[in-house]
C-alpha atoms as a PDB file:
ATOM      1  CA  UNK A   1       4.797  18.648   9.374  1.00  0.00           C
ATOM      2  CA  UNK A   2       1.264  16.883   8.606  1.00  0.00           C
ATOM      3  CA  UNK A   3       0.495  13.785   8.507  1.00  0.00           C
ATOM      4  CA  UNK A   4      -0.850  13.422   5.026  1.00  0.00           C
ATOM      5  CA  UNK A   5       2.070  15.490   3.782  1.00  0.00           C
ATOM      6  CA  UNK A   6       4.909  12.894   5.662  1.00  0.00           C
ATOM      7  CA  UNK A   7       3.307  10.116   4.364  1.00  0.00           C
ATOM      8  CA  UNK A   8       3.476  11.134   0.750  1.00  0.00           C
ATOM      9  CA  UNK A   9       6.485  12.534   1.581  1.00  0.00           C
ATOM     10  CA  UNK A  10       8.102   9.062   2.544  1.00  0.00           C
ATOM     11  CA  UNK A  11       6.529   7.467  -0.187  1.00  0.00           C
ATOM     12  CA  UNK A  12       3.663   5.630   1.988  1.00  0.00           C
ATOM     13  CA  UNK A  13       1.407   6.693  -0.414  1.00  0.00           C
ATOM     14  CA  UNK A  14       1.935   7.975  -4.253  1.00  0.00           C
ATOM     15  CA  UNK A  15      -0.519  10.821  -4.161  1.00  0.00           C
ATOM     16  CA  UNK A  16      -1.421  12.947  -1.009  1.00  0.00           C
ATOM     17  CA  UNK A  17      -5.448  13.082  -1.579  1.00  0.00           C
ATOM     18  CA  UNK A  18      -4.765   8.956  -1.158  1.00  0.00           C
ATOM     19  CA  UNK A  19      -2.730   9.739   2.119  1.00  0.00           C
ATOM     20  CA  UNK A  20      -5.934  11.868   3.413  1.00  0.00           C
ATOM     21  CA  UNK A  21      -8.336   9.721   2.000  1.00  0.00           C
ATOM     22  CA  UNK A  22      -6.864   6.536   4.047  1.00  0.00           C
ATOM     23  CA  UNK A  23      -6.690   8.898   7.001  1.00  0.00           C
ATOM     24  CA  UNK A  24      -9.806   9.624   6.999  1.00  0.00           C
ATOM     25  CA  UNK A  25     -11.312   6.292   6.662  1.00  0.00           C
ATOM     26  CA  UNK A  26      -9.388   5.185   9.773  1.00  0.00           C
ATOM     27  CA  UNK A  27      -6.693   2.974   8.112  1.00  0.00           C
ATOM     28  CA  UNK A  28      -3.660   5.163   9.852  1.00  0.00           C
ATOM     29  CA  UNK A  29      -3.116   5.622  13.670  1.00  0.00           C
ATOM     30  CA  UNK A  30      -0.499   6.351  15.332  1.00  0.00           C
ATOM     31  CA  UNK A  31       0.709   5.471  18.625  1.00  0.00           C
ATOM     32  CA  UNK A  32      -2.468   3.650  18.359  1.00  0.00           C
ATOM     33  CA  UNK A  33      -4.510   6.272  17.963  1.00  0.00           C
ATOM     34  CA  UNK A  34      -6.893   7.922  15.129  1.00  0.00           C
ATOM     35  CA  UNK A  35      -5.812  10.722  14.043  1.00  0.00           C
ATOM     36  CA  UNK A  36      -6.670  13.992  11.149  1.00  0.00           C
ATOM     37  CA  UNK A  37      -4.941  14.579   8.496  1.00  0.00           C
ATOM     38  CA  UNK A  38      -3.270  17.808   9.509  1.00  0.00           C
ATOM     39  CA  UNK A  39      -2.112  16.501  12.574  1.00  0.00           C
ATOM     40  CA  UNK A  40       1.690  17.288  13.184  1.00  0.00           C
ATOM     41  CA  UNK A  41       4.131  14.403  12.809  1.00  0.00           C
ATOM     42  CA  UNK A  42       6.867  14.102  15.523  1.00  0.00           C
ATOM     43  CA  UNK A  43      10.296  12.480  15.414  1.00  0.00           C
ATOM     44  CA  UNK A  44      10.230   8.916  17.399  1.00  0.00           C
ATOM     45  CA  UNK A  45       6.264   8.292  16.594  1.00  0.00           C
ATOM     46  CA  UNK A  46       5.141   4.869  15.342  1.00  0.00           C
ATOM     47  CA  UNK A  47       2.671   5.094  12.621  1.00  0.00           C
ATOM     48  CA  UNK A  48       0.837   1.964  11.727  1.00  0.00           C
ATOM     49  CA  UNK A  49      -0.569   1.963   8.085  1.00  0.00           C
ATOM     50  CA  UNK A  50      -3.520  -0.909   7.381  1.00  0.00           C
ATOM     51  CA  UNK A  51      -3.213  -1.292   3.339  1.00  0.00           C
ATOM     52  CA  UNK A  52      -6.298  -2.929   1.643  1.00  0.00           C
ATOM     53  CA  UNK A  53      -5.503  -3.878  -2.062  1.00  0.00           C
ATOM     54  CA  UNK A  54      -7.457  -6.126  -4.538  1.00  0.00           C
ATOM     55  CA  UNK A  55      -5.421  -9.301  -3.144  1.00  0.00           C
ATOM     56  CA  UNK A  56      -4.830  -9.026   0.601  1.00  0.00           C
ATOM     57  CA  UNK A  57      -5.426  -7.007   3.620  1.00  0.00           C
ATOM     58  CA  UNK A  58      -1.919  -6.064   5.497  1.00  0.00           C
ATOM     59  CA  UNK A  59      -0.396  -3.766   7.899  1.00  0.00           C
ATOM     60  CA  UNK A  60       2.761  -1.143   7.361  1.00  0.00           C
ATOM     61  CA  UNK A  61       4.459  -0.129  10.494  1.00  0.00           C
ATOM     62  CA  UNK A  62       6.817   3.174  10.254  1.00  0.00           C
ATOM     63  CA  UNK A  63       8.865   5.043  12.636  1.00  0.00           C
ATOM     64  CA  UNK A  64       9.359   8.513  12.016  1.00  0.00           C
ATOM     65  CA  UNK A  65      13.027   9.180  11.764  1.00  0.00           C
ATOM     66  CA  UNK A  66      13.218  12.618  10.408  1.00  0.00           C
ATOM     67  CA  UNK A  67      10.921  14.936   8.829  1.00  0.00           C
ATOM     68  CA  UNK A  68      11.985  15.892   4.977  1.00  0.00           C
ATOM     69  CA  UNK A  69      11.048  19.319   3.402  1.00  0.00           C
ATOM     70  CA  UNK A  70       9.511  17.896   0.398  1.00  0.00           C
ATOM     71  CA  UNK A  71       8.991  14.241  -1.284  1.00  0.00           C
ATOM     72  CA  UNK A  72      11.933  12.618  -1.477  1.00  0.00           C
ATOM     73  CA  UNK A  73      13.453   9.907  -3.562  1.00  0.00           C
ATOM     74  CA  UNK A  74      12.946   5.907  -3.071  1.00  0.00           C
ATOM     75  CA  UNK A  75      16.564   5.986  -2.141  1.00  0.00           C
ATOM     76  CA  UNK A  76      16.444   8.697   0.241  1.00  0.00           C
ATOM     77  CA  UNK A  77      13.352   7.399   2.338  1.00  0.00           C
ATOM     78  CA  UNK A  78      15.479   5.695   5.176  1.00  0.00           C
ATOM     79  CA  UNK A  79      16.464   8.804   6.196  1.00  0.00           C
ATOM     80  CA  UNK A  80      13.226   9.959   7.631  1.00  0.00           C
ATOM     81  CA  UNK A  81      11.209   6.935   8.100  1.00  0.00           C
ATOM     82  CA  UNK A  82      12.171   3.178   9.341  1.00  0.00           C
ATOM     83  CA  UNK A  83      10.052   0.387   8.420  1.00  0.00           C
ATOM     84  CA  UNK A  84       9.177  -1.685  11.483  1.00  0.00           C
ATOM     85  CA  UNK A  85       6.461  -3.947   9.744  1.00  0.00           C
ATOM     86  CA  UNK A  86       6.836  -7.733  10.091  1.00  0.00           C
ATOM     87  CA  UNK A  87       8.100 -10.681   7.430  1.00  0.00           C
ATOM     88  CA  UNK A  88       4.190 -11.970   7.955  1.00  0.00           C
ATOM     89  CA  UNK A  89       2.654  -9.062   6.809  1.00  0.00           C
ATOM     90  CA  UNK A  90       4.943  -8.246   3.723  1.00  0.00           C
ATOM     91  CA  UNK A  91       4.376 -11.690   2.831  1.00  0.00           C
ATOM     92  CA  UNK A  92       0.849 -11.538   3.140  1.00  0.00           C
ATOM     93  CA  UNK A  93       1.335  -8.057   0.502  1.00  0.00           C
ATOM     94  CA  UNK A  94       3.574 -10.404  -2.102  1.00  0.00           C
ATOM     95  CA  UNK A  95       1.024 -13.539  -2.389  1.00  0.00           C
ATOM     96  CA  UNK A  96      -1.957 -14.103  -4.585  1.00  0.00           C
ATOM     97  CA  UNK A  97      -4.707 -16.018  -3.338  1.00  0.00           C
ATOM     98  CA  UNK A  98      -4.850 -19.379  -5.465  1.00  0.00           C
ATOM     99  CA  UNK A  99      -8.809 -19.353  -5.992  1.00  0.00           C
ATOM    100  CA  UNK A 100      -8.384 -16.151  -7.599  1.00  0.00           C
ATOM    101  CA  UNK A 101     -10.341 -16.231 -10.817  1.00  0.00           C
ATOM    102  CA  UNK A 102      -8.682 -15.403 -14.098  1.00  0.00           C
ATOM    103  CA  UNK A 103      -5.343 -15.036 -12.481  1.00  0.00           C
ATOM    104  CA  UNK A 104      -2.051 -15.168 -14.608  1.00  0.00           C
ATOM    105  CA  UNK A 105       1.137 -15.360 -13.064  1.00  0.00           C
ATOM    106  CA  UNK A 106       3.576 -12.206 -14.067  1.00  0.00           C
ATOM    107  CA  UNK A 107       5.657 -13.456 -16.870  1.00  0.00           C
ATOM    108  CA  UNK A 108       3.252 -16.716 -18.255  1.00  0.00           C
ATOM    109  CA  UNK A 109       3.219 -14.676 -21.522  1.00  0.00           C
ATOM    110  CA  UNK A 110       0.080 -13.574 -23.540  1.00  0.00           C
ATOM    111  CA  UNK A 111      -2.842 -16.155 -22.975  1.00  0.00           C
ATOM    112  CA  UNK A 112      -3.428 -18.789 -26.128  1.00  0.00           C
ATOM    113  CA  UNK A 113      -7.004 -18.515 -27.478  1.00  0.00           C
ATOM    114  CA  UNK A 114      -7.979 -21.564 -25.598  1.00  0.00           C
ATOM    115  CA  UNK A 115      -7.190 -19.516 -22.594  1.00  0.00           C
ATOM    116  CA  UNK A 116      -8.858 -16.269 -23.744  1.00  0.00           C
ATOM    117  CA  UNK A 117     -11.990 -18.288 -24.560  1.00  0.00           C
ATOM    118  CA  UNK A 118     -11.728 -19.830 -21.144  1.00  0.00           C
ATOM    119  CA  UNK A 119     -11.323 -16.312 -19.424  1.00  0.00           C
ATOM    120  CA  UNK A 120     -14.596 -15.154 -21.037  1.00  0.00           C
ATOM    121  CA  UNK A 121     -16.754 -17.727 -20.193  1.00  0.00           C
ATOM    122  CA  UNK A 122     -15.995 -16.846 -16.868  1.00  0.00           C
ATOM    123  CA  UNK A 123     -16.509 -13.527 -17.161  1.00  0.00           C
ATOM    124  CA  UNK A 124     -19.305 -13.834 -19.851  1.00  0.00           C
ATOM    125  CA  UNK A 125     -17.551 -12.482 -22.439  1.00  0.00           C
ATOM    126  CA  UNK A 126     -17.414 -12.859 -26.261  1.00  0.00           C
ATOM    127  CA  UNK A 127     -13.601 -13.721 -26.750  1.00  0.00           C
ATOM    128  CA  UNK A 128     -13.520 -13.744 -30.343  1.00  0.00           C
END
């Protein structure tokens, strides 16, 4: 099986161009290693997955466990892939940097017009 095609497979990724895309910019290895997209995926391999998002920078280890015929479901993933990555790093996924500008935490409810005028002086905006 390819690469790009396990790791949309597993759910690493939600579309495959994203899988190949990341592939291609050098943000999977495995075994330590660069690798192509069409590369063949074998049972036992370590693939190491560096994820780059608007808040933090972090690394998903997976084992390859099993190689499934087509995408499977969130409940199903175990199956064919084990998740070796570290407490550190999926902590470093879940937290928001605290300088962030115009940040609201999930939940605060809709901002109050002091805090819409407040977001668009920062980003020069006309909140009224």
């Amino acid at each position: 099986m390819r690469l790009d095609v396990w790791l949309w497979a597993v759910r690493a990724f939600k579309t495959r161009s994203l899988s190949v895309d990341s592939i291609k910019s050098g943000n999977v290895q495995i075994d330590a290693q660069l690798c192509k997209p069409a590369r063949g995926v074998r049972v036992g391999e370590c693939i190491t997955i560096r994820i780059v998002s608007d808040l933090a920078v972090w690394t998903r280890t997976l084992r390859v466990v099993g190689l499934p015929q087509s995408r499977v479901g969130a409940k199903l993933v175990a199956q064919f892939a084990e998740d070796l990555t570290p407490p550190e790093e999926l902590q470093k996924a879940r937290t928001v940097p605290e300088d962030l500008v115009g940040y609201r935490p999930r939940g605060s409810g809709r901002p109050t017009k002091r805090e819409r005028r407040e977001i668009g002086n920062i980003y020069s905006i006309d909140a009224d």
